[in-house]
C-alpha atoms as a PDB file:
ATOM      1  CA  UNK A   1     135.022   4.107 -36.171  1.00  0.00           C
ATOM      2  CA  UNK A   2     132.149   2.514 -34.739  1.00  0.00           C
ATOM      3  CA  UNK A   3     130.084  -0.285 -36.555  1.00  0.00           C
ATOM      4  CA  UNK A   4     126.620  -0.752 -35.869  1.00  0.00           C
ATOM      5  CA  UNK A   5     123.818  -3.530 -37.038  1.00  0.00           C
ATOM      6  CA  UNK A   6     120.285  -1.912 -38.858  1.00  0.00           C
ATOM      7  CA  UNK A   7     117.920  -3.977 -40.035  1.00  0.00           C
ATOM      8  CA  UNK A   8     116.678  -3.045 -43.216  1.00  0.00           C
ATOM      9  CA  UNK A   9     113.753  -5.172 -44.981  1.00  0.00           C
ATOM     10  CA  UNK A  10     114.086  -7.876 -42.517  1.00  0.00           C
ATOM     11  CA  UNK A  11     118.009  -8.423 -43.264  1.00  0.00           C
ATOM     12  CA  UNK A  12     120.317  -7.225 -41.383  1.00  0.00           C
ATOM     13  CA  UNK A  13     123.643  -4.718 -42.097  1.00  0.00           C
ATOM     14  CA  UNK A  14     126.815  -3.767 -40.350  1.00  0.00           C
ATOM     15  CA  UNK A  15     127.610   0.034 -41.018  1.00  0.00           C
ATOM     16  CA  UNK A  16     130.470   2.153 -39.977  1.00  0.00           C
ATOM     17  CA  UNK A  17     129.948   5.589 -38.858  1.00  0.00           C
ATOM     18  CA  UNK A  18     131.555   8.925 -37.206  1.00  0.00           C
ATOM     19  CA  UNK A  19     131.777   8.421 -33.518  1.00  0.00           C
ATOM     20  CA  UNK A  20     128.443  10.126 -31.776  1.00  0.00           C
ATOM     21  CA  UNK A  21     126.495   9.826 -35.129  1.00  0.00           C
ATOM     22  CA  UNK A  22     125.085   5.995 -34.472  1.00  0.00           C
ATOM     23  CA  UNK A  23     121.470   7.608 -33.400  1.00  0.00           C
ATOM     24  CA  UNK A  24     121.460   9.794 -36.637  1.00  0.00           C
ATOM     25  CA  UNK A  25     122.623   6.446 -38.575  1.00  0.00           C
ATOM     26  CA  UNK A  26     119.563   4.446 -36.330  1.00  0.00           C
ATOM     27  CA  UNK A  27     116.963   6.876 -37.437  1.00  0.00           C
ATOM     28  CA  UNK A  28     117.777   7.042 -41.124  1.00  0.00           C
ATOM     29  CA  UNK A  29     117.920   2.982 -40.973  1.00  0.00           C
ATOM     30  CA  UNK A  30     114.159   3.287 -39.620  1.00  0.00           C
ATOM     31  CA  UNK A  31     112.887   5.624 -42.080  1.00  0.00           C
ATOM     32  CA  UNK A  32     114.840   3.398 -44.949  1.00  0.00           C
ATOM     33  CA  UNK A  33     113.029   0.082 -43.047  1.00  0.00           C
ATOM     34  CA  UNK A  34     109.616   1.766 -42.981  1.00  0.00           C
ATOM     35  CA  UNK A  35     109.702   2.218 -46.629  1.00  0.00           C
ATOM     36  CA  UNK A  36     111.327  -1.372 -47.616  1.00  0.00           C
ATOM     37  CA  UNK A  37     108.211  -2.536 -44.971  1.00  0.00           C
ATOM     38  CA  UNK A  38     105.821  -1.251 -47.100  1.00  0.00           C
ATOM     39  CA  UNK A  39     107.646  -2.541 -50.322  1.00  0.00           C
ATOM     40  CA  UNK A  40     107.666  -5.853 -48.836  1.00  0.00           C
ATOM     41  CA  UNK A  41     103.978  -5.657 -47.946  1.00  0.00           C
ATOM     42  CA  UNK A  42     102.910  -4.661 -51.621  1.00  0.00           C
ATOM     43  CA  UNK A  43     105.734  -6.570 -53.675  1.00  0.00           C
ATOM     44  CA  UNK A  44     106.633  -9.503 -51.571  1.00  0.00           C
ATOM     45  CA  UNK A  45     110.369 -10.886 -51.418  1.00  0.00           C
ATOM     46  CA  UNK A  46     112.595  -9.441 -53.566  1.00  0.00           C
ATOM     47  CA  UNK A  47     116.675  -8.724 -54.604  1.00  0.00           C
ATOM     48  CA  UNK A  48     118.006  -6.397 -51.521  1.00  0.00           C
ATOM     49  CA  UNK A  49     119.272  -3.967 -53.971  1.00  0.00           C
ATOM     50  CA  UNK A  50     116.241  -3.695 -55.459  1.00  0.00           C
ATOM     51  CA  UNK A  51     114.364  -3.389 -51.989  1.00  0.00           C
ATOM     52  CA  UNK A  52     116.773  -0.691 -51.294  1.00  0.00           C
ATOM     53  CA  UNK A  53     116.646   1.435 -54.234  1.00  0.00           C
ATOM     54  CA  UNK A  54     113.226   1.317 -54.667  1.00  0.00           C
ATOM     55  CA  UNK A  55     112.883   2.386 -50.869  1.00  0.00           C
ATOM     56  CA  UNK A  56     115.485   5.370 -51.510  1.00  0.00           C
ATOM     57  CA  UNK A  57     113.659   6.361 -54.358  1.00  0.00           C
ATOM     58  CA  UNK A  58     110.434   6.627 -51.599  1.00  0.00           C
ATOM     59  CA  UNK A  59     112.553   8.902 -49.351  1.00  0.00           C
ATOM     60  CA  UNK A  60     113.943  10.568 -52.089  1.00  0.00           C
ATOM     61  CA  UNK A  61     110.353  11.402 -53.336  1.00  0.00           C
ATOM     62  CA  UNK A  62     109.245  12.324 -49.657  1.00  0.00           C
ATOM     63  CA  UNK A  63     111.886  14.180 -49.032  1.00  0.00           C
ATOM     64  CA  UNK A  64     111.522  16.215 -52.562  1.00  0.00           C
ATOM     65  CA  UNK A  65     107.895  16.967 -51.757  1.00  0.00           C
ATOM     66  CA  UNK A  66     108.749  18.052 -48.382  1.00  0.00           C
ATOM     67  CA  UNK A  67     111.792  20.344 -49.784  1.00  0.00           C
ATOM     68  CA  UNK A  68     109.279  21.882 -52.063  1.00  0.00           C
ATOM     69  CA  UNK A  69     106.700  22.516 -48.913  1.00  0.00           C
ATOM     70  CA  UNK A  70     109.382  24.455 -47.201  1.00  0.00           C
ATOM     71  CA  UNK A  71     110.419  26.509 -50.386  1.00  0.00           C
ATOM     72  CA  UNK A  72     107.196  27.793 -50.576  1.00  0.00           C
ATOM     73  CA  UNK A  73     106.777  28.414 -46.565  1.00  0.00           C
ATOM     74  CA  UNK A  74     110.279  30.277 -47.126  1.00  0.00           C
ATOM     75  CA  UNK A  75     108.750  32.378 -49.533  1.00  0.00           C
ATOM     76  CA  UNK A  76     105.843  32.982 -47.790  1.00  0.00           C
ATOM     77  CA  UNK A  77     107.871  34.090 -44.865  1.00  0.00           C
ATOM     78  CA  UNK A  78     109.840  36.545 -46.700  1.00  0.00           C
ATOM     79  CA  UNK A  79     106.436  37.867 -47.989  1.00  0.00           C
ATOM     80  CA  UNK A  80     105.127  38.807 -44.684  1.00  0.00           C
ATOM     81  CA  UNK A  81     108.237  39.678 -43.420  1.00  0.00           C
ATOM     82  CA  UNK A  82     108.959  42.462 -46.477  1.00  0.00           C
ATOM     83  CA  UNK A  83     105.028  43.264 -45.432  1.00  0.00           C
ATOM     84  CA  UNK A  84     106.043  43.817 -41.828  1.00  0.00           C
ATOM     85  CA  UNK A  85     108.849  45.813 -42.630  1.00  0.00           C
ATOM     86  CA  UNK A  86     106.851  48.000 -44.895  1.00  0.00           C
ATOM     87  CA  UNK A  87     104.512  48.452 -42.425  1.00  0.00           C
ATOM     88  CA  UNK A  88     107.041  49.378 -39.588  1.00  0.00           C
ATOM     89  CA  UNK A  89     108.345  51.792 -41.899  1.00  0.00           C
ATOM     90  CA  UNK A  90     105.306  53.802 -43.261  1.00  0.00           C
ATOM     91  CA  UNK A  91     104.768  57.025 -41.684  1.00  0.00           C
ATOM     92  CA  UNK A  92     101.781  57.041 -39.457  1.00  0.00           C
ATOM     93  CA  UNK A  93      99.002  59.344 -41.073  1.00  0.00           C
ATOM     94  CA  UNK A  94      98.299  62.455 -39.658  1.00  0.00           C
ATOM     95  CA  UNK A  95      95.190  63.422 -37.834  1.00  0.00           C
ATOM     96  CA  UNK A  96      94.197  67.057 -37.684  1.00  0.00           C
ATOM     97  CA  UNK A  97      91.669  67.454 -35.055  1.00  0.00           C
ATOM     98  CA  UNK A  98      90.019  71.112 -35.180  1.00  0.00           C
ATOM     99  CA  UNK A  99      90.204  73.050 -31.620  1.00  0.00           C
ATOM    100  CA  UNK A 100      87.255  74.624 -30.169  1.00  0.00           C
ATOM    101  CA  UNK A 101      88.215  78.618 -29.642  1.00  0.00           C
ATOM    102  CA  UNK A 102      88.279  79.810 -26.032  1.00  0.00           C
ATOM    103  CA  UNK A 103      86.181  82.870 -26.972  1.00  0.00           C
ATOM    104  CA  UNK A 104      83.182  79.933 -27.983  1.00  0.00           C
ATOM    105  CA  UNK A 105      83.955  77.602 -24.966  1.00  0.00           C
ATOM    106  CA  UNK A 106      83.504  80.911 -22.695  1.00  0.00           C
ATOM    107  CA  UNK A 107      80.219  81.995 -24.819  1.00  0.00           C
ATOM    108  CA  UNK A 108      78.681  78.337 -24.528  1.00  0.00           C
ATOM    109  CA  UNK A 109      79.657  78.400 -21.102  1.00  0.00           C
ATOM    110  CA  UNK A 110      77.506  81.916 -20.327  1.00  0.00           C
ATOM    111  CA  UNK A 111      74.546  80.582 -22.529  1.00  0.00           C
ATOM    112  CA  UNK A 112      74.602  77.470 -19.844  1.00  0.00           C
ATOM    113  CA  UNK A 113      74.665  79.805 -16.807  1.00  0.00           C
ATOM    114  CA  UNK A 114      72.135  82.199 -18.389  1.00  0.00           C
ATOM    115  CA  UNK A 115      69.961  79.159 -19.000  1.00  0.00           C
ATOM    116  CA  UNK A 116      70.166  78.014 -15.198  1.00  0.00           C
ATOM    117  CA  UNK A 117      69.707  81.242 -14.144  1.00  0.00           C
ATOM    118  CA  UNK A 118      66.486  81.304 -16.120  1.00  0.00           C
ATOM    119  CA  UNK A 119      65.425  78.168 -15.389  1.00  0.00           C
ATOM    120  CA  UNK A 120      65.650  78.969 -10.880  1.00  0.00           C
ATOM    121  CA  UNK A 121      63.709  81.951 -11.920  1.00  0.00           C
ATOM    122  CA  UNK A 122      61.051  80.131 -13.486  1.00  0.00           C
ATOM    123  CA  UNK A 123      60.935  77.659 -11.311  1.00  0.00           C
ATOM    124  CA  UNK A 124      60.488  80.177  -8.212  1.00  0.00           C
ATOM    125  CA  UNK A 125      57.867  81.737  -9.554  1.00  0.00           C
ATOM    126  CA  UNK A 126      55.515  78.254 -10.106  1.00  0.00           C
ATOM    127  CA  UNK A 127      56.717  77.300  -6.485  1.00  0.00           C
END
């Protein structure tokens, strides 16, 4: 079991850990360190168990307000996903579009060459 060094609050600790989770380990040290940091900067020197549980309370709060951010993204999801399965599911409406009768199409289409006809004859007899 690997032991590693982090530097927490500007003192350092040797932690063991699984073998291939040092990064992980690394990263949480940093988050922990940023929040002692700022403890430091606001409070000064103070007992390291203190420092520590005050800056695990910090990430505990973070982390809390961030849990409750994705509970209500996960809710929104399932929203808009039941939405998008409703609408996937809905019949489409039906359209009736009315259909011109041949026997009117052939009468409007007589009318037009009647017209034409009318309108050479006309325009014959000015010419």
């Amino acid at each position: 079991m690997p032991e590693i060094n982090i530097e927490i609050g500007g003192r350092t600790f040797q932690v063991a850990c699984q073998t291939g989770e040092e990064h992980f380990l690394q990263t949480a040290a940093r988050l922990l360190d940023n929040e002692a940091s700022v403890l430091a900067e606001q409070i000064g020197r103070m007992p390291e168990t203190r420092m520590l549980l005050m800056a695990g309370l910090m990430l505990a709060d973070k982390t809390a307000g961030l849990e409750e951010e994705l509970r209500a993204a996960e809710d929104q999801l399932d929203t808009l996903r039941r939405d998008l399965d409703g609408a996937r599911s809905a019949q489409p409406q039906t359209v009736e579009v009315p259909v011109v009768p041949q026997s009117v199409t052939d009468t409007l289409a007589e009318l037009a060459a009647r017209s034409e006809a009318l309108a050479d004859s006309l325009e014959a007899k000015r010419g």
